[in-house]
Protein backbone atom coordinates (compact mmCIF):
# COMPACT_ATOMS: atom_id res chain seq x y z
CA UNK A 1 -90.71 42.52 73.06
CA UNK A 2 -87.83 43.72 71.87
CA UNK A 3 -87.52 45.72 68.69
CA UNK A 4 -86.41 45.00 64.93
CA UNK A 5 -83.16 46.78 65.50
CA UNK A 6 -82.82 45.79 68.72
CA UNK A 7 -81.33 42.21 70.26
CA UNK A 8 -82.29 40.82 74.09
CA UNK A 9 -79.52 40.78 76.68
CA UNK A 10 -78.98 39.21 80.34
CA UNK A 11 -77.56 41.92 82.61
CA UNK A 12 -75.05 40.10 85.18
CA UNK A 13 -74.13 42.04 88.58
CA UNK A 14 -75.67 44.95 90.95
CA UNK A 15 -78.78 45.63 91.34
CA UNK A 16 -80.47 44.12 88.08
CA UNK A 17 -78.72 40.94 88.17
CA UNK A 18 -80.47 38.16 86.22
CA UNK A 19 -83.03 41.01 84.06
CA UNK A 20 -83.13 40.54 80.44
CA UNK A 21 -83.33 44.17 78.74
CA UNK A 22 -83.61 45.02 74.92
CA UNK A 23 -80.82 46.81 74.05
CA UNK A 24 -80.26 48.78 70.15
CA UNK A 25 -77.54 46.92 68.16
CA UNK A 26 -74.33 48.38 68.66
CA UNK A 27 -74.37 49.52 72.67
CA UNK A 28 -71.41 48.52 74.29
CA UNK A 29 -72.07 49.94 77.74
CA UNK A 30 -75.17 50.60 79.68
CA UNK A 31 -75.74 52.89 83.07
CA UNK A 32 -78.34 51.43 85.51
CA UNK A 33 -79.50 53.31 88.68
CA UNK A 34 -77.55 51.33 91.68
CA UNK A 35 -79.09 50.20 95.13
CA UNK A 36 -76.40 52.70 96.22
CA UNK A 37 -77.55 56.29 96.19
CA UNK A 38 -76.36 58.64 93.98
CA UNK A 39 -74.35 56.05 92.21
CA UNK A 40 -74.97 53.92 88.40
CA UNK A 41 -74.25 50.38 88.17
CA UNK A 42 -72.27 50.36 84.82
CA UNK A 43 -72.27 47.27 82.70
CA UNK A 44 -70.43 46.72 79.45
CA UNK A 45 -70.81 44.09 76.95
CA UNK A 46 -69.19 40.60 77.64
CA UNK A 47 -68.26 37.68 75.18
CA UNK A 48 -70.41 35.55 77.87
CA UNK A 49 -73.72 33.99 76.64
CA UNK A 50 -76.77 33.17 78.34
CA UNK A 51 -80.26 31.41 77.45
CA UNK A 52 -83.05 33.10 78.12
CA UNK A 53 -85.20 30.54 80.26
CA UNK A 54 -88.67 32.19 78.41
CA UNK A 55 -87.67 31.58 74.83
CA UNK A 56 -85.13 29.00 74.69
CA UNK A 57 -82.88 31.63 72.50
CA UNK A 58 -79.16 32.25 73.06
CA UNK A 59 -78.79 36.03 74.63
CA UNK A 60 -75.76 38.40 75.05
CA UNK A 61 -74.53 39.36 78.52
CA UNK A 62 -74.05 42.90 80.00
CA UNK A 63 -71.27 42.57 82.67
CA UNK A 64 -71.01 44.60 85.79
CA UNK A 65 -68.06 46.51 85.63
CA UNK A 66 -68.14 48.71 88.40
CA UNK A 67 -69.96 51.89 89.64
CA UNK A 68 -69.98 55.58 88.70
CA UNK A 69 -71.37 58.69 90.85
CA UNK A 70 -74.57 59.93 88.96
CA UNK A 71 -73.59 63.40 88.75
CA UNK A 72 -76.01 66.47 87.39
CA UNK A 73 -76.00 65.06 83.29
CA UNK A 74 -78.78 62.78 84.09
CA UNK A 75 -82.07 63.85 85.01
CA UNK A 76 -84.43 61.81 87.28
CA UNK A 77 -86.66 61.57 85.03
CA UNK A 78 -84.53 59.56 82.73
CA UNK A 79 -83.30 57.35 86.20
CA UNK A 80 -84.64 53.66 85.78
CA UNK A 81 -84.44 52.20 89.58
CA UNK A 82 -85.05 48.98 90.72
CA UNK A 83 -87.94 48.29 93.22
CA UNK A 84 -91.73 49.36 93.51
CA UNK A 85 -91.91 52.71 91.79
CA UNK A 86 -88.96 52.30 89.15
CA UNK A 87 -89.19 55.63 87.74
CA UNK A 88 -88.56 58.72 90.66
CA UNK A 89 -91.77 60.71 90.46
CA UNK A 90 -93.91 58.08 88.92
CA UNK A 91 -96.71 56.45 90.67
């Protein structure tokens, strides 16, 4: 559930197409870990609207925008991935 300072959002394109996330009021952009190794699916915030098919309630959108090499500033502990074990090193 999302926080008091936080609103709900549908994330459109790559790999997380069709999640709803809780994002803090204010982010504009947001780095997901791709299908695509070594690479971040990077969505930015649209003017699009969605419903969320749970609540009923009107959501934001994050857009895909493209795709950006992961690099050495994020550490894998701090890499959300999409699958079975979503977190590298968890169980």
């Amino acid at each position: 559930m999302a926080r008091h300072e936080e609103a709900v959002y549908l994330l459109r394109g790559g790999v997380r197409d069709g999640q709803f996330t809780s994002v803090a009021h204010g982010v504009t952009r947001l780095l997901a870990m791709s299908d695509a190794p070594g690479m971040l699916d990077v969505y930015e915030l649209s003017d699009s609207t969605a419903v969320d098919p749970e609540t009923g309630a009107t959501v934001g959108v994050f857009a895909l925008v493209g795709q950006e090499p992961t690099g050495d500033e994020i550490p894998p502990e701090l890499q959300h991935s999409p699958g079975h074990n979503p977190v590298p090193g968890g169980s």
